[in-house]
Protein backbone atom coordinates (compact mmCIF):
# COMPACT_ATOMS: atom_id res chain seq x y z
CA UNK A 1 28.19 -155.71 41.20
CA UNK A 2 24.29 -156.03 41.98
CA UNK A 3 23.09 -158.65 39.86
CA UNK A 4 19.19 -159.71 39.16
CA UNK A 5 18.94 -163.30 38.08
CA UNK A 6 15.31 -163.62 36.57
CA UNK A 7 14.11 -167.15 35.57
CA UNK A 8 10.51 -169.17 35.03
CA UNK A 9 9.83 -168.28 31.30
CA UNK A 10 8.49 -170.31 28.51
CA UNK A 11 5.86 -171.45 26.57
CA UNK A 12 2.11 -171.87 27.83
CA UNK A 13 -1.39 -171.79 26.33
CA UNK A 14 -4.13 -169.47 27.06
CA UNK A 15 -5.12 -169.60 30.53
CA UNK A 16 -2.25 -171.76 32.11
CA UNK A 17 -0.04 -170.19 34.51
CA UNK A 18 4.12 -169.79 34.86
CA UNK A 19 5.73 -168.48 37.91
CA UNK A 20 8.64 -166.02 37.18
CA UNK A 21 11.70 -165.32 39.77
CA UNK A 22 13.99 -162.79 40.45
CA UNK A 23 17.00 -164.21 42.83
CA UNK A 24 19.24 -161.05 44.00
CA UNK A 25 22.93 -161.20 44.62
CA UNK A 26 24.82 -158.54 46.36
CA UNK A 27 21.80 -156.70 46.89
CA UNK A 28 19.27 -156.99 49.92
CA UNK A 29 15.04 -156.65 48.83
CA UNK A 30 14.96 -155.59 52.55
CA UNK A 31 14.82 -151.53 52.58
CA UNK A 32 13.46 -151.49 48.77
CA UNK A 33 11.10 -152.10 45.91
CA UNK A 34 11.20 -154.82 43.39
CA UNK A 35 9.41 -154.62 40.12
CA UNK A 36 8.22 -156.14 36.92
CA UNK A 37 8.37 -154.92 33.50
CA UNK A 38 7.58 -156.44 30.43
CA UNK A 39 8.46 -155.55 26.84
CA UNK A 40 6.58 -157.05 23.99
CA UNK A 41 7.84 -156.88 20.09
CA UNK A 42 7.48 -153.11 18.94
CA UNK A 43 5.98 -151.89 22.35
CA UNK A 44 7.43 -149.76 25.04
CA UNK A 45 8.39 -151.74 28.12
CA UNK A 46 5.86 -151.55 30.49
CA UNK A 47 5.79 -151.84 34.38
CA UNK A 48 3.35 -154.89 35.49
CA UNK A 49 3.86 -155.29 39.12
CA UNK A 50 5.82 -153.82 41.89
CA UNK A 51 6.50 -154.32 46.00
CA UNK A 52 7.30 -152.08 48.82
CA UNK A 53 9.30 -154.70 50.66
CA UNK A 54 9.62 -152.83 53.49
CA UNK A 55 5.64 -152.46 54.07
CA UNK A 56 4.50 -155.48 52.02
CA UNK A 57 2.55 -152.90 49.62
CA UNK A 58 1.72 -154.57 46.22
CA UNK A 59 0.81 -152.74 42.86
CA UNK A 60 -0.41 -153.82 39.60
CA UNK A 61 -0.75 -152.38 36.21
CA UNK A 62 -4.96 -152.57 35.28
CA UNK A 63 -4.52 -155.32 32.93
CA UNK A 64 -2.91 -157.85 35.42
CA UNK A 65 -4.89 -157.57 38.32
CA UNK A 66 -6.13 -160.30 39.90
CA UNK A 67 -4.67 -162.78 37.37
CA UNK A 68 -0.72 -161.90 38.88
CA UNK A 69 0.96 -162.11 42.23
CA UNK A 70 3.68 -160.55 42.95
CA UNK A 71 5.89 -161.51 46.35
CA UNK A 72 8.99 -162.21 48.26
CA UNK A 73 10.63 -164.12 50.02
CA UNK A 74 13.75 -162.29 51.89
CA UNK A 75 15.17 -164.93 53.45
CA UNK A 76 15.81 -166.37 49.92
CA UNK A 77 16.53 -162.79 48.37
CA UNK A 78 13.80 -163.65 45.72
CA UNK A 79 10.75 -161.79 44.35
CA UNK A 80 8.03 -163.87 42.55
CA UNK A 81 5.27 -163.12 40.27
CA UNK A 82 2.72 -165.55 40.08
CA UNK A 83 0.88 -165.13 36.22
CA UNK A 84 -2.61 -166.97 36.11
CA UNK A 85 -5.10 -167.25 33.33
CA UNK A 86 -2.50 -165.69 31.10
CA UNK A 87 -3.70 -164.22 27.70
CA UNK A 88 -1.82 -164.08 24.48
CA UNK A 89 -1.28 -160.33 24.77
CA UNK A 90 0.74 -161.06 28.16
CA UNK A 91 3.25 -162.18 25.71
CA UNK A 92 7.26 -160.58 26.17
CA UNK A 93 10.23 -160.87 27.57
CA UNK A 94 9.69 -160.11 31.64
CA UNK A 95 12.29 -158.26 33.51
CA UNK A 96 12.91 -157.51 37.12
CA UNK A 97 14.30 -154.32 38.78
CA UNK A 98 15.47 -152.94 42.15
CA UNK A 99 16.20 -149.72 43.34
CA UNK A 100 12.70 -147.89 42.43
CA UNK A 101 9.89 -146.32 44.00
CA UNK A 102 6.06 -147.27 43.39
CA UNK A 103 2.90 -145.76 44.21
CA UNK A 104 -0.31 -146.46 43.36
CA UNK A 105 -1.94 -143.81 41.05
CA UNK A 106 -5.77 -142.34 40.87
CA UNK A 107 -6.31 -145.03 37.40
CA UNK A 108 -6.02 -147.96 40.00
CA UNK A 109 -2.52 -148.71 38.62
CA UNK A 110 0.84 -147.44 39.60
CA UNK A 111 3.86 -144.75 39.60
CA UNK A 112 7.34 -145.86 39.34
CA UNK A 113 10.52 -145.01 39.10
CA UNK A 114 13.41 -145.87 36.74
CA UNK A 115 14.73 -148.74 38.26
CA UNK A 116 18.84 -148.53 39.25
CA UNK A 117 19.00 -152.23 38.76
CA UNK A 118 18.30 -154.56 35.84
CA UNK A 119 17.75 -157.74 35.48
CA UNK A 120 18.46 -159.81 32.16
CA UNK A 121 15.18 -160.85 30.27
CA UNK A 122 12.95 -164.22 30.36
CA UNK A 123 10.71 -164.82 27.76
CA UNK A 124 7.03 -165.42 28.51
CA UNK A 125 5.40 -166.71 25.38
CA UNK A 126 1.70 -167.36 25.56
CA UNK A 127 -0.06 -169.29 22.81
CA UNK A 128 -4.23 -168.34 21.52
């Protein structure tokens, strides 16, 4: 079975920074996407950030950009996302998915599809 291993949660104050992971296991990045969701207590899960590994294309929901990176490394099978000058509101537990399809949509954020991989959870907790 395909199996997302996500990792790099905890605990940080407003404006620090926590680097999340996604290691992949029986299951190459190489001819797909990788994405980001995040759902927060009594919100919808959201997508954050996704990449076209095969062209290197990177999207970003509006209220990440420029504070998040998202990349990969395939010779490690890993997907990062790189959250800077985090805010209390970027507070939830952060998931990663393969198997989707992103594309960049006219509100300078992004189209996806439902992932066919999950990941389990990591919790991203950002204090005011």
């Amino acid at each position: 079975d395909v199996q997302l291993q996500a990792s790099g949660g905890g605990l940080v104050q407003a404006g620090g920074s926590l680097r999340l992971s996604c290691v992949a296991s029986r299951f190459t990045f190489d001819d797909h996407a990788i994405g980001w969701f995040r759902q927060a207590p009594g919100k919808e899960r959201e997508g954050v950030s996704c990449i076209s590994v095969p062209d290197g294309r990177t999207y970003y929901e509006t209220s990440v950009k420029g504070r998040f990176t998202i990349s990969n490394d395939n010779a490690m099978n890993t997907v990062y996302l790189q959250m800077n000058s985090l805010k209390p509101e970027d507070t939830a537990v952060y998931y990663c998915a393969a198997d989707l399809w992103c594309r960049e949509s006219p509100s300078g954020s992004y189209y996806y599809t439902e992932p066919g991989y999950w990941g389990q959870g990591t919790q991203v907790t950002v204090s005011s």
